[in-house]
C-alpha atoms as a PDB file:
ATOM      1  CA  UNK A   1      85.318  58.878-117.767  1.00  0.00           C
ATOM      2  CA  UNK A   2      88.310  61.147-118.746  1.00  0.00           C
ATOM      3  CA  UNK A   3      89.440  59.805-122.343  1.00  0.00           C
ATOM      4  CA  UNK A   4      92.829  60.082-121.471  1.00  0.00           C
ATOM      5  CA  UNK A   5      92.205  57.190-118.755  1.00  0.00           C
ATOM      6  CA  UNK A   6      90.010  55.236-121.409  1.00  0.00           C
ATOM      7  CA  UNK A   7      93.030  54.978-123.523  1.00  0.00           C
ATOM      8  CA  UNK A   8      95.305  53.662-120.875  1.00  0.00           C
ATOM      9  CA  UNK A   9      92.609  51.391-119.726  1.00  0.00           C
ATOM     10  CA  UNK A  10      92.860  49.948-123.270  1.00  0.00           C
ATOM     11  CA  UNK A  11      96.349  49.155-123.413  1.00  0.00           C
ATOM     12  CA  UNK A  12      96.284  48.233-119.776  1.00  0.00           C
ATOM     13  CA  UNK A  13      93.654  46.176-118.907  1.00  0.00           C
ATOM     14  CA  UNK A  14      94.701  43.675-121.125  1.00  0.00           C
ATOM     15  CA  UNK A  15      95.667  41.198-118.220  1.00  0.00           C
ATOM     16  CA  UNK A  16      93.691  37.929-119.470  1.00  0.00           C
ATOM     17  CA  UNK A  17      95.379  38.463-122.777  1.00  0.00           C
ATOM     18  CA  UNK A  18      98.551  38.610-121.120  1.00  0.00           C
ATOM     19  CA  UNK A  19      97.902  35.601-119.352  1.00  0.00           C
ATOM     20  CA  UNK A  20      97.101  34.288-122.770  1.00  0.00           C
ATOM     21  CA  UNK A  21      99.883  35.199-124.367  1.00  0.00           C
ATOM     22  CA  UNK A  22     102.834  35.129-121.904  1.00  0.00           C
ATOM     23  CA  UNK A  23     104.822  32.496-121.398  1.00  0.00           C
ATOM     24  CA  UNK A  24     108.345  34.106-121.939  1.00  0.00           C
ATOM     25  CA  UNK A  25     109.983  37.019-120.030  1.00  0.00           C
ATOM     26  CA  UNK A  26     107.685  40.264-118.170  1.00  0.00           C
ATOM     27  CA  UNK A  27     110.029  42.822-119.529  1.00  0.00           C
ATOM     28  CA  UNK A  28     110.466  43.863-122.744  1.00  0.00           C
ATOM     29  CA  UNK A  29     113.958  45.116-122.982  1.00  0.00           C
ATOM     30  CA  UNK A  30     113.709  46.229-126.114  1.00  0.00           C
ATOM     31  CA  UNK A  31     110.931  48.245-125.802  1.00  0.00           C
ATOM     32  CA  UNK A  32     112.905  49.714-122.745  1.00  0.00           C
ATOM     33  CA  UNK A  33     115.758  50.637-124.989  1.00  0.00           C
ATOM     34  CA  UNK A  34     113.265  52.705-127.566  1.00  0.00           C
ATOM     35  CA  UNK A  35     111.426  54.307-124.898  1.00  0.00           C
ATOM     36  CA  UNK A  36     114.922  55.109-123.794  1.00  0.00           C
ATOM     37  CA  UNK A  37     116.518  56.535-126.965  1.00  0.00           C
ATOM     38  CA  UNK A  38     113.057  58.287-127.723  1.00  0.00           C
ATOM     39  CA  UNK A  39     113.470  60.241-124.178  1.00  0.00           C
ATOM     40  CA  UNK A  40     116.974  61.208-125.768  1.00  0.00           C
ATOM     41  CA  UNK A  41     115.229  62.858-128.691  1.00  0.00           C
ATOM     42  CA  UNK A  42     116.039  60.314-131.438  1.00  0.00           C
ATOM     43  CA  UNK A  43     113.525  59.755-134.036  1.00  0.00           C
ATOM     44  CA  UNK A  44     112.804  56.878-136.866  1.00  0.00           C
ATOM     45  CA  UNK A  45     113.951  54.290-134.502  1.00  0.00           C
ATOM     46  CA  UNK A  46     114.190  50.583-135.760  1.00  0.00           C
ATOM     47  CA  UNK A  47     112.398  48.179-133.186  1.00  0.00           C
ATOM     48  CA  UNK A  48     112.901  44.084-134.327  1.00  0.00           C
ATOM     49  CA  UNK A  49     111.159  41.396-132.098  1.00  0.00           C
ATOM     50  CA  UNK A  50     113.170  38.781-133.216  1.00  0.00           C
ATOM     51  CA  UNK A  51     111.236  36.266-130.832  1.00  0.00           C
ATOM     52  CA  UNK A  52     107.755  36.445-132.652  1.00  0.00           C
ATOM     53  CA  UNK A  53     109.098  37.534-136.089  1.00  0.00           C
ATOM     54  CA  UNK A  54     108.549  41.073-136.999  1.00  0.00           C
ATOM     55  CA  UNK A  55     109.893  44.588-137.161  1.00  0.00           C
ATOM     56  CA  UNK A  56     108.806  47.958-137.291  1.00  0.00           C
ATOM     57  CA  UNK A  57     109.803  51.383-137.552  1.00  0.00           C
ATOM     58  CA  UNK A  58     108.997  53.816-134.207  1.00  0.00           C
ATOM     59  CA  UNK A  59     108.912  57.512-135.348  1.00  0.00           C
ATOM     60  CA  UNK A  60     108.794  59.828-132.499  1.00  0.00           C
ATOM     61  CA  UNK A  61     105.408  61.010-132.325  1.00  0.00           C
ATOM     62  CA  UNK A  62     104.562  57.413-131.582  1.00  0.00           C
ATOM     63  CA  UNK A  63     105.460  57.385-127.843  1.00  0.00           C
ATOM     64  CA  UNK A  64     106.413  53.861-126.471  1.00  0.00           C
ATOM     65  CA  UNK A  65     105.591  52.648-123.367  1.00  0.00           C
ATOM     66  CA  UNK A  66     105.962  50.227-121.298  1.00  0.00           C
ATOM     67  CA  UNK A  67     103.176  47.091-121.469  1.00  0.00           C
ATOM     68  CA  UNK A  68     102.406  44.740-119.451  1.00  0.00           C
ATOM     69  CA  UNK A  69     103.984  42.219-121.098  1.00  0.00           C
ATOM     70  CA  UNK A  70     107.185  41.259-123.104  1.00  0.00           C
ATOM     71  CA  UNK A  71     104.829  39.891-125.988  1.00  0.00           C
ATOM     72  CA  UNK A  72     103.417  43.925-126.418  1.00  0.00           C
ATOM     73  CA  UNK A  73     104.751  46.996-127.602  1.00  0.00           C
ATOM     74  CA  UNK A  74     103.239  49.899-128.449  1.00  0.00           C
ATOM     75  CA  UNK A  75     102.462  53.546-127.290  1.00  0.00           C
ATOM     76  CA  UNK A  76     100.100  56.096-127.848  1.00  0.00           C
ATOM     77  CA  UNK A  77      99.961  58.531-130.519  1.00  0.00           C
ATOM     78  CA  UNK A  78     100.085  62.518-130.613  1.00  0.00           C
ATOM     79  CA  UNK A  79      96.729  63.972-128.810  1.00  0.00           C
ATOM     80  CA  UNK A  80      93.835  65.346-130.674  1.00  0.00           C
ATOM     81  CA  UNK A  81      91.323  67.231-128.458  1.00  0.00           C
ATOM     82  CA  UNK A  82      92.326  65.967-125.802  1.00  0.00           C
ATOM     83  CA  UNK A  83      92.447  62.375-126.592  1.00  0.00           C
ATOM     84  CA  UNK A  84      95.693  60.378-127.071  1.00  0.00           C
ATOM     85  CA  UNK A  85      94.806  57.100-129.431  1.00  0.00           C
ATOM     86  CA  UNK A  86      97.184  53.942-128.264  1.00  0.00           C
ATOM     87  CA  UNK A  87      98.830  51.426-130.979  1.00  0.00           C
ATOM     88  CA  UNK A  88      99.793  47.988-129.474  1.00  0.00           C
ATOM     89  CA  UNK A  89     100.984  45.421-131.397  1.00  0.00           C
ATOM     90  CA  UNK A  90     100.780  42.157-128.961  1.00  0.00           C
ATOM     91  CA  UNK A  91     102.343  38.602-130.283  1.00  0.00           C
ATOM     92  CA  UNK A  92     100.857  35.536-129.267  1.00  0.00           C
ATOM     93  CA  UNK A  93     102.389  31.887-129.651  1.00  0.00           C
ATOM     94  CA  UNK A  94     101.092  29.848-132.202  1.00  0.00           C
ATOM     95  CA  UNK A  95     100.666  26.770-129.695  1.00  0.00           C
ATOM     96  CA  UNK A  96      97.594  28.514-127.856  1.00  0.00           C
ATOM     97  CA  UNK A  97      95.541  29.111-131.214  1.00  0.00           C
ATOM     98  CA  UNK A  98      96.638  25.836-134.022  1.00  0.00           C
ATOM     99  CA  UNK A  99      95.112  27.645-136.806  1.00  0.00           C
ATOM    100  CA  UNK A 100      95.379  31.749-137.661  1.00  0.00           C
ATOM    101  CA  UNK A 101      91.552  31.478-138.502  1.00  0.00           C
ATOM    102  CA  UNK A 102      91.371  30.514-135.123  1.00  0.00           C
ATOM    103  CA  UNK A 103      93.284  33.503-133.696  1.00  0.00           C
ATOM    104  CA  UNK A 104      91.165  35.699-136.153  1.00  0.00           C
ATOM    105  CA  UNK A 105      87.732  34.420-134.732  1.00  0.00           C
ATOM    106  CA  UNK A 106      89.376  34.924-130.889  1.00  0.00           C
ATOM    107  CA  UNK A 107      90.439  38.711-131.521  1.00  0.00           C
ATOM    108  CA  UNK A 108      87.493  39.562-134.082  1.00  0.00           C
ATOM    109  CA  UNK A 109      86.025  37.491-136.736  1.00  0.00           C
ATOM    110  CA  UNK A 110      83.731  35.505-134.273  1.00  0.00           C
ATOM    111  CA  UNK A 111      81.937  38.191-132.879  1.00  0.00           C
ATOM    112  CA  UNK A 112      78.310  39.785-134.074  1.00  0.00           C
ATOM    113  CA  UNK A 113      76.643  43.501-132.780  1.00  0.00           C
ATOM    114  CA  UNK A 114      76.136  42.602-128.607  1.00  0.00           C
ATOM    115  CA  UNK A 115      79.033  39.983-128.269  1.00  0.00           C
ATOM    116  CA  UNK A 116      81.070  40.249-125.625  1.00  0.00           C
ATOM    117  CA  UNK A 117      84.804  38.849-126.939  1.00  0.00           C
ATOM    118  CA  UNK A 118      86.349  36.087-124.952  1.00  0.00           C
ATOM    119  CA  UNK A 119      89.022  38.760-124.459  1.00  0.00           C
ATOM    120  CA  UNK A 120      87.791  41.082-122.203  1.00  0.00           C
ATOM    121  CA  UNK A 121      84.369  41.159-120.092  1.00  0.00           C
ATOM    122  CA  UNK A 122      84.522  44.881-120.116  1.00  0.00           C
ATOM    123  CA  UNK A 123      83.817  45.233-124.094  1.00  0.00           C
ATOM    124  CA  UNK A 124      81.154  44.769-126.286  1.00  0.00           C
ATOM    125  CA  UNK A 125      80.892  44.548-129.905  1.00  0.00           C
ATOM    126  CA  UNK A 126      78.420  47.157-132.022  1.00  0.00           C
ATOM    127  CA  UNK A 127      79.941  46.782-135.746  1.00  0.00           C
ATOM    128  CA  UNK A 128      82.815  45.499-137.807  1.00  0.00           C
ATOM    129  CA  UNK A 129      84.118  45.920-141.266  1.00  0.00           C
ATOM    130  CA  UNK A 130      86.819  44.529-143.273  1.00  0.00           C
ATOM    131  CA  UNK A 131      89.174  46.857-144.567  1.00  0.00           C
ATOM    132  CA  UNK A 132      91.579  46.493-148.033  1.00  0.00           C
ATOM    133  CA  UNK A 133      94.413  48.873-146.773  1.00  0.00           C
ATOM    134  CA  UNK A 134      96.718  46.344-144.972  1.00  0.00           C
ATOM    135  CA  UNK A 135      95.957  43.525-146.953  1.00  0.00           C
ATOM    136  CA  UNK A 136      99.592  43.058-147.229  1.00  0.00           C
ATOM    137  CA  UNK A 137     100.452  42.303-144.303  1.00  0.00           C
ATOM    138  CA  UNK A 138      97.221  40.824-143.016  1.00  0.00           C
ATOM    139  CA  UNK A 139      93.614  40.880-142.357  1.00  0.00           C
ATOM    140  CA  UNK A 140      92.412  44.169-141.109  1.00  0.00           C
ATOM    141  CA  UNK A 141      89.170  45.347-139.564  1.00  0.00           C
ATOM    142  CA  UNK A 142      87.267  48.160-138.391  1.00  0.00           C
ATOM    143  CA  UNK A 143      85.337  47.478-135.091  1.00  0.00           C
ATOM    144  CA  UNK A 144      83.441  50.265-132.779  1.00  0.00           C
ATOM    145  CA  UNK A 145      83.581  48.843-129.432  1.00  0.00           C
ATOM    146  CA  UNK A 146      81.755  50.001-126.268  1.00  0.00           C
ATOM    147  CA  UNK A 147      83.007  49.754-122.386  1.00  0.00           C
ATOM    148  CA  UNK A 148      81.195  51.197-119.833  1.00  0.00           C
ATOM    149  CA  UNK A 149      79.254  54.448-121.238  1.00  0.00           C
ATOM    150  CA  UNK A 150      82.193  55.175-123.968  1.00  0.00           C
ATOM    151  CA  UNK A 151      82.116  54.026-127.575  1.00  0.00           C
ATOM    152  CA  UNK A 152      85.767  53.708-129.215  1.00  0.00           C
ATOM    153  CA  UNK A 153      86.833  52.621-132.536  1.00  0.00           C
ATOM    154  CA  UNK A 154      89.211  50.401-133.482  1.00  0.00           C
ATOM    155  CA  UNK A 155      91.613  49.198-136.775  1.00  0.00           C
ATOM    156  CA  UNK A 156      92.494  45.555-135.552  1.00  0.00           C
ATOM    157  CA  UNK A 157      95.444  43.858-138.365  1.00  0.00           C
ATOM    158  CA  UNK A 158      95.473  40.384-137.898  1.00  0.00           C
ATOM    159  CA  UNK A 159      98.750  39.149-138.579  1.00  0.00           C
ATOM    160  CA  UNK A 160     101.411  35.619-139.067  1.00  0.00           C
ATOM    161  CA  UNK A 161     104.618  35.268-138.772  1.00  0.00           C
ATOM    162  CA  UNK A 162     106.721  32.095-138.873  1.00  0.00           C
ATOM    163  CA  UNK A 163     106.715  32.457-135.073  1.00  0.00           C
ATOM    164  CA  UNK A 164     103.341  34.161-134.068  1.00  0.00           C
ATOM    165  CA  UNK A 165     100.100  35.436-134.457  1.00  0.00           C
ATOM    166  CA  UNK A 166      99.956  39.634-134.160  1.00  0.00           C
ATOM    167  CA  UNK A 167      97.203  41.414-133.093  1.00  0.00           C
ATOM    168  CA  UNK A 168      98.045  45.329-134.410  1.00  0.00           C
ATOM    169  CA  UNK A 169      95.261  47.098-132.189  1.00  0.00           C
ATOM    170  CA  UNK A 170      94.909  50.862-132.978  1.00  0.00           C
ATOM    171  CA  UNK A 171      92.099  51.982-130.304  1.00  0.00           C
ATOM    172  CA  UNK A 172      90.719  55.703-130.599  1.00  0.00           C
ATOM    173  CA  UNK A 173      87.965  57.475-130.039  1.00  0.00           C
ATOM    174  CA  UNK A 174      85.055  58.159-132.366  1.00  0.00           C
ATOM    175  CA  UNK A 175      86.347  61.613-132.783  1.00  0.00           C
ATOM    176  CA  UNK A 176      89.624  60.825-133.560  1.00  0.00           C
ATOM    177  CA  UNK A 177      89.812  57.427-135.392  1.00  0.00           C
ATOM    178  CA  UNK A 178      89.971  59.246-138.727  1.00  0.00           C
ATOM    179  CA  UNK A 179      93.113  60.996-138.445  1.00  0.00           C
ATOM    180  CA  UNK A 180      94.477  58.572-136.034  1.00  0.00           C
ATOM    181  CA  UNK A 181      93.977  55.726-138.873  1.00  0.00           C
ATOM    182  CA  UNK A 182      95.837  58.154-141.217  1.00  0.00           C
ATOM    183  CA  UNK A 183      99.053  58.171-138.713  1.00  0.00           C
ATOM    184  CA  UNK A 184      98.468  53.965-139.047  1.00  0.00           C
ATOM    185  CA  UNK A 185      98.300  53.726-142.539  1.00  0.00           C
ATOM    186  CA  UNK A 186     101.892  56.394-142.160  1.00  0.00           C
ATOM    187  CA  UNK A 187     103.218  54.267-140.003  1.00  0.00           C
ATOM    188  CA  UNK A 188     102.567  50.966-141.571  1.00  0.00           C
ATOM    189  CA  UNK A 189     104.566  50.893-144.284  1.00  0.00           C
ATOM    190  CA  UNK A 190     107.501  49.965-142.300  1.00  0.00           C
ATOM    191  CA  UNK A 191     106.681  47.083-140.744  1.00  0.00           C
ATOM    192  CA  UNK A 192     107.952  44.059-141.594  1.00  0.00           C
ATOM    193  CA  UNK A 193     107.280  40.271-141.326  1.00  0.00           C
ATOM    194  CA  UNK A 194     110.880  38.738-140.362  1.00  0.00           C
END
């Protein structure tokens, strides 16, 4: 499988977590208006999701796109060999989850080596590790995931607001992760709990 394609199956595939996690709008129209002013070559843009509490800043080498739903924004990052990593940050209501150690065990913290999440039938779990660098802003981990014959890693931030629950989902490949999760720990700095 081309790892270009892997990538955008990641932030694409994501349709029973956007049945999850949807209940408002399909369009994101302020993601529109970043992807738009990043096309225009603007950089160190200012994106604030007012509707699940947080904001963040979008430097230009983090290229938005457009998501299948209003609750996710994110991009993918410059390519290395190849390979272009995707950062998504995806908001979920509070309703569907009651507690955040709830949330935590559905995105991560309930899983073992060989479980498949109740997220997506096309992963499997090999190995996660909890990581001190965000604790700031949340609980972060480091999980290597596998999907058909390709093995990814990924820096999942677990994350509330006083509106939501935040999944930040950096995805990469083995090869990349490492200076990928340097561009993450960049980039985090400037993101903000409203």
């Amino acid at each position: 499988m081309n790892i270009k394609t892997l990538i955008a199956l990641v932030i694409f595939i994501q349709l029973p977590i956007v049945a999850l996690s949807q209940s408002k709008s399909t369009v994101n129209t302020n993601a529109a208006k970043i992807i738009l002013k990043q096309k225009s070559g603007q950089d160190q843009l200012h994106y604030v999701d007012s509707t699940y509490g947080y904001s963040v800043r979008v430097p230009k080498w983090w290229d938005i796109k457009e998501t299948p739903s209003a609750n996710f924004f994110g991009g993918t990052f410059p390519e290395i060999d190849k390979s272009e990593s995707a950062l998504l940050i995806k908001a979920f209501e509070k309703e569907k989850f009651k507690t955040f150690q709830n949330f935590e065990n559905w995105v991560v913290a309930g899983y073992r080596s060989g479980d498949t999440p109740r997220w997506s039938n096309e992963h499997m779990f090999l190995f996660k590790k909890d990581l001190q660098e965000f604790k700031n802003i949340g609980k972060a981990y480091k999980v290597q995931l596998k999907t058909n014959d390709t093995f990814y890693n990924s820096c999942y931030i677990i994350v509330e607001t006083a509106k939501s629950f935040l999944w930040i989902d950096l995805t990469s490949t083995r090869e990349t992760y490492d200076a990928n999760f340097k561009k993450l720990k960049e980039l985090m700095p400037q993101f903000k709990i409203l």
